[in-house]
Protein backbone atom coordinates (compact mmCIF):
# COMPACT_ATOMS: atom_id res chain seq x y z
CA UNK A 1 45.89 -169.70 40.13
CA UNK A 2 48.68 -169.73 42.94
CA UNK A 3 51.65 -166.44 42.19
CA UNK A 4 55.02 -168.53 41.28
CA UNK A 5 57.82 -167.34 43.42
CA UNK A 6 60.92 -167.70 40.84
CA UNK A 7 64.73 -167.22 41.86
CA UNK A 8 67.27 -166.13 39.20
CA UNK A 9 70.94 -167.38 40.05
CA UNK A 10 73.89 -167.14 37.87
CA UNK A 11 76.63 -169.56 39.17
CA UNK A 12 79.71 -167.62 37.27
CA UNK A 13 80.79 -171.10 35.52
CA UNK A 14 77.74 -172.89 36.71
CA UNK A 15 75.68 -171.09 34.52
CA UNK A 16 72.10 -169.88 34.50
CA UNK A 17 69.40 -171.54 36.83
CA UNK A 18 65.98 -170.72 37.52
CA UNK A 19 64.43 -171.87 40.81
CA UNK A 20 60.90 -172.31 41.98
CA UNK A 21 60.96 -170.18 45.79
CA UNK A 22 56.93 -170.47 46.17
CA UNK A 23 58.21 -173.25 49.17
CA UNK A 24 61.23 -171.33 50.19
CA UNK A 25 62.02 -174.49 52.25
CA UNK A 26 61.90 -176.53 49.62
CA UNK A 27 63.52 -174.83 46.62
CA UNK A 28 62.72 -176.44 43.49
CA UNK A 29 65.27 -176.06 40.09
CA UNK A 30 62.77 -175.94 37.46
CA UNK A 31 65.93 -175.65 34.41
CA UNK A 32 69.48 -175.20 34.08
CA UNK A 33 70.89 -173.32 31.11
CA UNK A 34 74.46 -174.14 30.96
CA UNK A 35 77.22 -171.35 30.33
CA UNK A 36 80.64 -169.95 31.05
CA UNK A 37 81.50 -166.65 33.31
CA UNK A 38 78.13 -165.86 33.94
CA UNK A 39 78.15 -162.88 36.38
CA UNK A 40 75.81 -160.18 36.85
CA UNK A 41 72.15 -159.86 34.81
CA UNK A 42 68.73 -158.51 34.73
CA UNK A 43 64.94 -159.64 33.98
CA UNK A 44 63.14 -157.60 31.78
CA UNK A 45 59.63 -159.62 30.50
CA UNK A 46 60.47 -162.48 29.11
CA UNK A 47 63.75 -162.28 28.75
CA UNK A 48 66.86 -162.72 30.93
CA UNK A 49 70.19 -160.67 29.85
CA UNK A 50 73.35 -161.96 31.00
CA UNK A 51 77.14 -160.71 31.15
CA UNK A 52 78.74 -163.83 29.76
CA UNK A 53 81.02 -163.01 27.77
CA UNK A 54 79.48 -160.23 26.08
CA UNK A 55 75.70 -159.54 26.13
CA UNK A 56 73.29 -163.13 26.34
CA UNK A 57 69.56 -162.78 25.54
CA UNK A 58 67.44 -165.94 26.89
CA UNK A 59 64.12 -166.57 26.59
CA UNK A 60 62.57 -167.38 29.57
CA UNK A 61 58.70 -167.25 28.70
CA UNK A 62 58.81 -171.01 29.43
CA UNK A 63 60.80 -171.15 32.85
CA UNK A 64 61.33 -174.91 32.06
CA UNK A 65 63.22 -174.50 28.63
CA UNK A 66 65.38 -171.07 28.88
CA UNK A 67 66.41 -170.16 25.17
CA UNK A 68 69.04 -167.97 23.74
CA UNK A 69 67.96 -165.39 20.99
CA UNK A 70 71.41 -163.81 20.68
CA UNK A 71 74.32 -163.32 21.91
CA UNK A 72 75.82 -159.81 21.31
CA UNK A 73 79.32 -159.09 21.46
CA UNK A 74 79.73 -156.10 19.57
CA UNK A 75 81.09 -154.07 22.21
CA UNK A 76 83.45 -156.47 23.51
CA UNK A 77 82.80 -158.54 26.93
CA UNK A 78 80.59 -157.27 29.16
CA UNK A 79 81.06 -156.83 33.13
CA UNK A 80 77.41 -154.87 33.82
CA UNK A 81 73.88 -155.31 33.05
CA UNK A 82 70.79 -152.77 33.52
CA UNK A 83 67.73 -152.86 30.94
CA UNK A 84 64.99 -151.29 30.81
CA UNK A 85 62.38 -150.17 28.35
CA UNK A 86 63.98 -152.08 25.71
CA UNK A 87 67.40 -150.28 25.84
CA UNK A 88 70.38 -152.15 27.21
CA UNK A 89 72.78 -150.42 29.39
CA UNK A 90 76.41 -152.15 29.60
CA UNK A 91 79.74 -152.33 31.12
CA UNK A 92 81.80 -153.39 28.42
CA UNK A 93 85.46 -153.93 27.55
CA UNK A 94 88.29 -155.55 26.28
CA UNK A 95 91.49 -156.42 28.15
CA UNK A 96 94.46 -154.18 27.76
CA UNK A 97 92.62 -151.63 25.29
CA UNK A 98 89.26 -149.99 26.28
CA UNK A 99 86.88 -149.74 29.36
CA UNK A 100 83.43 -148.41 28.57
CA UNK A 101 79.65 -147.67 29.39
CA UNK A 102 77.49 -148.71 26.71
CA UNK A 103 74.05 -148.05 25.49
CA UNK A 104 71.94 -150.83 23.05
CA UNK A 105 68.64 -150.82 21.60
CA UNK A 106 67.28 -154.41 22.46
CA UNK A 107 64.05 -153.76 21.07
CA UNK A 108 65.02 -156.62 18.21
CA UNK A 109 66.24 -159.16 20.28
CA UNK A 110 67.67 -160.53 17.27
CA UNK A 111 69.32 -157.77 16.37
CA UNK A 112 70.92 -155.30 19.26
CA UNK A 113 72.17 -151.86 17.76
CA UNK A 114 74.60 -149.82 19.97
CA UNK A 115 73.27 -146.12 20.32
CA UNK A 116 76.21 -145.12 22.40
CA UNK A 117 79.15 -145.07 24.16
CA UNK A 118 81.46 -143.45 26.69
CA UNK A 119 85.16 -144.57 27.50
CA UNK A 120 85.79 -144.49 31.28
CA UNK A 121 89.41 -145.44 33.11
CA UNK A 122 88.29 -148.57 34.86
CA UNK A 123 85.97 -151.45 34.48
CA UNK A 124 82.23 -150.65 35.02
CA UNK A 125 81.21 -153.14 37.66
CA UNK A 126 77.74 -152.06 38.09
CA UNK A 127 74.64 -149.98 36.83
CA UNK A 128 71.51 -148.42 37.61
CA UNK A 129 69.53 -145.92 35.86
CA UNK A 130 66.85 -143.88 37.16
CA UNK A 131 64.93 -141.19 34.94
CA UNK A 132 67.17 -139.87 32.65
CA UNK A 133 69.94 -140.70 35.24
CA UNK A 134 72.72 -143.58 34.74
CA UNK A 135 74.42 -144.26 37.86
CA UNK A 136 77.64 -146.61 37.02
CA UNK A 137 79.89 -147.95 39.59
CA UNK A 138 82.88 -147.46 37.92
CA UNK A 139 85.33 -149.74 40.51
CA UNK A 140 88.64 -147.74 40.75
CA UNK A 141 86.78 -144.47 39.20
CA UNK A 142 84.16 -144.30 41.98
CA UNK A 143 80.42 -143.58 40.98
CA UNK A 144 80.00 -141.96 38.14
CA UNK A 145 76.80 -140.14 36.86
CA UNK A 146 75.61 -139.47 33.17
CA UNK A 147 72.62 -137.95 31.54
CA UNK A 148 70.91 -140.45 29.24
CA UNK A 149 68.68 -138.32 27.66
CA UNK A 150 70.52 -139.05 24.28
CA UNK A 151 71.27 -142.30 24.20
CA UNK A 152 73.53 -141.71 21.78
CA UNK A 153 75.56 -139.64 23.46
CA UNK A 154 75.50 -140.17 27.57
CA UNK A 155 76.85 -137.23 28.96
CA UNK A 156 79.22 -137.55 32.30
CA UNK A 157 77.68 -135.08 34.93
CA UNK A 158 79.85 -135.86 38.06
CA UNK A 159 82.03 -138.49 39.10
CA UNK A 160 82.94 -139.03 43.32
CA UNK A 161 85.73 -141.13 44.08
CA UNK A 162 87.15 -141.14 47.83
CA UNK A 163 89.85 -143.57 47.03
CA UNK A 164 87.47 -146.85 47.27
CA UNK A 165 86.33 -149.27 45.06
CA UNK A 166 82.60 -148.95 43.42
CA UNK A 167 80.84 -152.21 42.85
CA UNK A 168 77.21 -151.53 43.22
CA UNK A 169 74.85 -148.62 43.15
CA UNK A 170 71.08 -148.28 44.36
CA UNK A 171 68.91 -145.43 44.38
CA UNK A 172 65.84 -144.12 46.57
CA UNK A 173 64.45 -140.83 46.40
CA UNK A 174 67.31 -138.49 46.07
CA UNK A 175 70.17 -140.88 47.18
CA UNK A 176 72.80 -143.47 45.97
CA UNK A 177 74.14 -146.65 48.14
CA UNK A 178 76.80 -147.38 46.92
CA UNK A 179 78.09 -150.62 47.92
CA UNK A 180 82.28 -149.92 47.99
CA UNK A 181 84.45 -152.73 48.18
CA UNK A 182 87.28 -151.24 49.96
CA UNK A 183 85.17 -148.48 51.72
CA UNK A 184 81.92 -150.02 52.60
CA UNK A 185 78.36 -148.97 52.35
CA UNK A 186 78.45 -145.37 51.09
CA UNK A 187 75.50 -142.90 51.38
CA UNK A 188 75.27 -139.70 48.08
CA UNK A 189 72.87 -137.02 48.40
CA UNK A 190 72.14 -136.97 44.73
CA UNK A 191 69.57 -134.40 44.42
CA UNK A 192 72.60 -132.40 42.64
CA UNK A 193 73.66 -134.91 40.09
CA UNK A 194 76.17 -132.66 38.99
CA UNK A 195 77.23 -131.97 42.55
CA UNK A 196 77.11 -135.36 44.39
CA UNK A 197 77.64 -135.33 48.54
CA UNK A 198 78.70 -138.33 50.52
CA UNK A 199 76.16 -138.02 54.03
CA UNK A 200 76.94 -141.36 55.44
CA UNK A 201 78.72 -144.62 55.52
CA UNK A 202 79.01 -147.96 57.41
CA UNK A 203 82.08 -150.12 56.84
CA UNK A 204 83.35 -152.63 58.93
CA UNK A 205 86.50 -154.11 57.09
CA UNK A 206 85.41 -154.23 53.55
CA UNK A 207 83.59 -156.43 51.13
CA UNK A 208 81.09 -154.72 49.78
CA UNK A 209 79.92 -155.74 46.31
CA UNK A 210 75.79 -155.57 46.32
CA UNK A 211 73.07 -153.84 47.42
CA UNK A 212 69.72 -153.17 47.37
CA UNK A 213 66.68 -151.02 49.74
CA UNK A 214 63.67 -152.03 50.89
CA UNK A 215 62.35 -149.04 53.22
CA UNK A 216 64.89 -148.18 55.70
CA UNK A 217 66.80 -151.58 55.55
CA UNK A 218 70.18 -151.98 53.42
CA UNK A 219 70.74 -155.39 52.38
CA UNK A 220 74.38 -155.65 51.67
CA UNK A 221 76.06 -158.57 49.84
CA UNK A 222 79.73 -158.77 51.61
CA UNK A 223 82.50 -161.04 50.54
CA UNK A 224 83.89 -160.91 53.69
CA UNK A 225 80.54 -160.97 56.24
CA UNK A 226 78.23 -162.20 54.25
CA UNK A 227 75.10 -160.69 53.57
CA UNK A 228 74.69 -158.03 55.99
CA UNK A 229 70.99 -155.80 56.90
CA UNK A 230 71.06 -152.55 58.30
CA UNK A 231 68.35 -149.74 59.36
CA UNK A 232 68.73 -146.42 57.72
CA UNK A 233 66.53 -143.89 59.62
CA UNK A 234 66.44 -140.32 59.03
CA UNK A 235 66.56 -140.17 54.96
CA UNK A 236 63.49 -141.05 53.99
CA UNK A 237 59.72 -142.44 54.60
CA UNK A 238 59.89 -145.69 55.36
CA UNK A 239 56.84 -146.23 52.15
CA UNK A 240 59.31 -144.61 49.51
CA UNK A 241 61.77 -147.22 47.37
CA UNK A 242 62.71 -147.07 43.62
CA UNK A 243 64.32 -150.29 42.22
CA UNK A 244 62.37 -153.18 41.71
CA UNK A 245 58.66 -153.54 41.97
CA UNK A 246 58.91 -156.96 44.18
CA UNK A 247 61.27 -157.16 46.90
CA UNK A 248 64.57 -157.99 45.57
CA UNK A 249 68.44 -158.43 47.34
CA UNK A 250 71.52 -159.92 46.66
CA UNK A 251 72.60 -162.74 48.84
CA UNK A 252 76.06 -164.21 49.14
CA UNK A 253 77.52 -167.49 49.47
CA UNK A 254 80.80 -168.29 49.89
CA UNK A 255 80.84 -169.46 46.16
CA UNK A 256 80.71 -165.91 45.55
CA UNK A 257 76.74 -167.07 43.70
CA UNK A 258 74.94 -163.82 42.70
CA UNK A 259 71.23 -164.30 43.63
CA UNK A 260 68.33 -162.61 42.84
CA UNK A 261 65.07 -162.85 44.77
CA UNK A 262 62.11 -161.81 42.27
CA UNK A 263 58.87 -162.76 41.81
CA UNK A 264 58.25 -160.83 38.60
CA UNK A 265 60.30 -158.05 37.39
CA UNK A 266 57.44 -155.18 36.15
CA UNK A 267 59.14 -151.17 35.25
């Protein structure tokens, strides 16, 4: 049996499509699931979570007939997505009276239960989490890093802010790209959570709202140039990522389309 090559998009009103890539010259839509303000998301199994106004579970076992389960909005609207092993980590807020990084159990798809919470100043526009590490790029906060040993009760270890704007945050072995709107492609030695130190960073105008690493090359989605690869040398061995299992970046159109190159998304 031939490997299925399957693209994720979300199309912000457009909604939620998924793509057959096995002919990536001949793209193939195998279903459309239709939707409003669908932004950011992540694959975990079968499923497909969503920030669309508040948390959206699909079913996606069938890649022909996506499904919702649920759609949580408990917390208020999302504006972040991470999950993994069953626990949901959010950006979530509501206009003119909280901004906050939320934890769910998503175990029961049916039925998400928030563990956790912690109230930042700003909108959390992305998340990644690493070990018992959250890192959350909290836009006009900078990145900020919590234990989540307790998901109940994330603990803030460090924040560093440098006056930019954090969109994105990726981590390999010991360090954080952050992908800064204002400031660019930042570089964190990490290895301190608690103590965070900025050791590089390539900006060219601003832009910068995604990223991921594959080896020594940063992909970086820019609103301004595009999407945008650069070599990192001196960091790390080029065999050494942490992410996701396949190959994944973020690409940008014009139509500011979030896309998401995966062939199966295994933690």
């Amino acid at each position: 049996m031939s490997l299925i090559h399957i693209a994720y998009v979300t199309g912000w009103e457009n909604g939620f499509e998924i793509i057959n890539i096995s002919d990536p010259e001949h793209p193939v839509q195998l279903s459309h699931f239709n939707g409003s303000v669908m932004n950011t998301f992540d694959i975990e199994g079968d499923c497909a979570f969503i920030d669309s106004y508040g948390l959206q579970i699909l079913n996606i076992s069938d890649p022909q007939n996506p499904s919702e389960i649920y759609h949580y909005y408990d917390s208020g609207n999302t504006s972040a997505v991470y999950v993994e092993e069953n626990t949901a980590y959010l950006g979530t807020y509501i206009y003119g009276e909280f901004y906050g990084f939320t934890i769910v159990d998503v175990t029961d798809k049916t039925n998400p239960q928030k563990l956790g919470q912690y109230n930042t100043t700003d909108i959390v526009a992305g998340i990644s989490v690493v070990g018992d590490l959250a890192l959350v790029a909290n836009w006009g906060v900078g990145l900020s890093i919590f234990n989540v040993s307790n998901p109940e009760d994330p603990v803030l270890l460090s924040n560093h802010f440098d006056g930019g704007a954090s969109e994105n945050a990726y981590f390999i072995n010991g360090y954080v790209f952050v992908a800064d709107y204002n400031n660019g492609l930042e570089i964190l030695d990490i290895n301190d959570p608690e103590n965070p130190n900025e050791i590089g960073q390539f900006f060219d105008g601003g832009g910068a709202y995604g990223i991921a690493v594959q080896n020594n090359i940063a992909f970086v989605a820019d609103d301004n140039q595009g999407l945008e690869i650069l070599e990192i040398t001196g960091l790390f061995s080029t065999n050494e990522t942490n992410g996701f299992s396949v190959f994944s970046l973020f690409i940008v159109f014009y139509a500011i389309i979030i896309f998401k190159l995966i062939n199966k998304k295994k933690k």
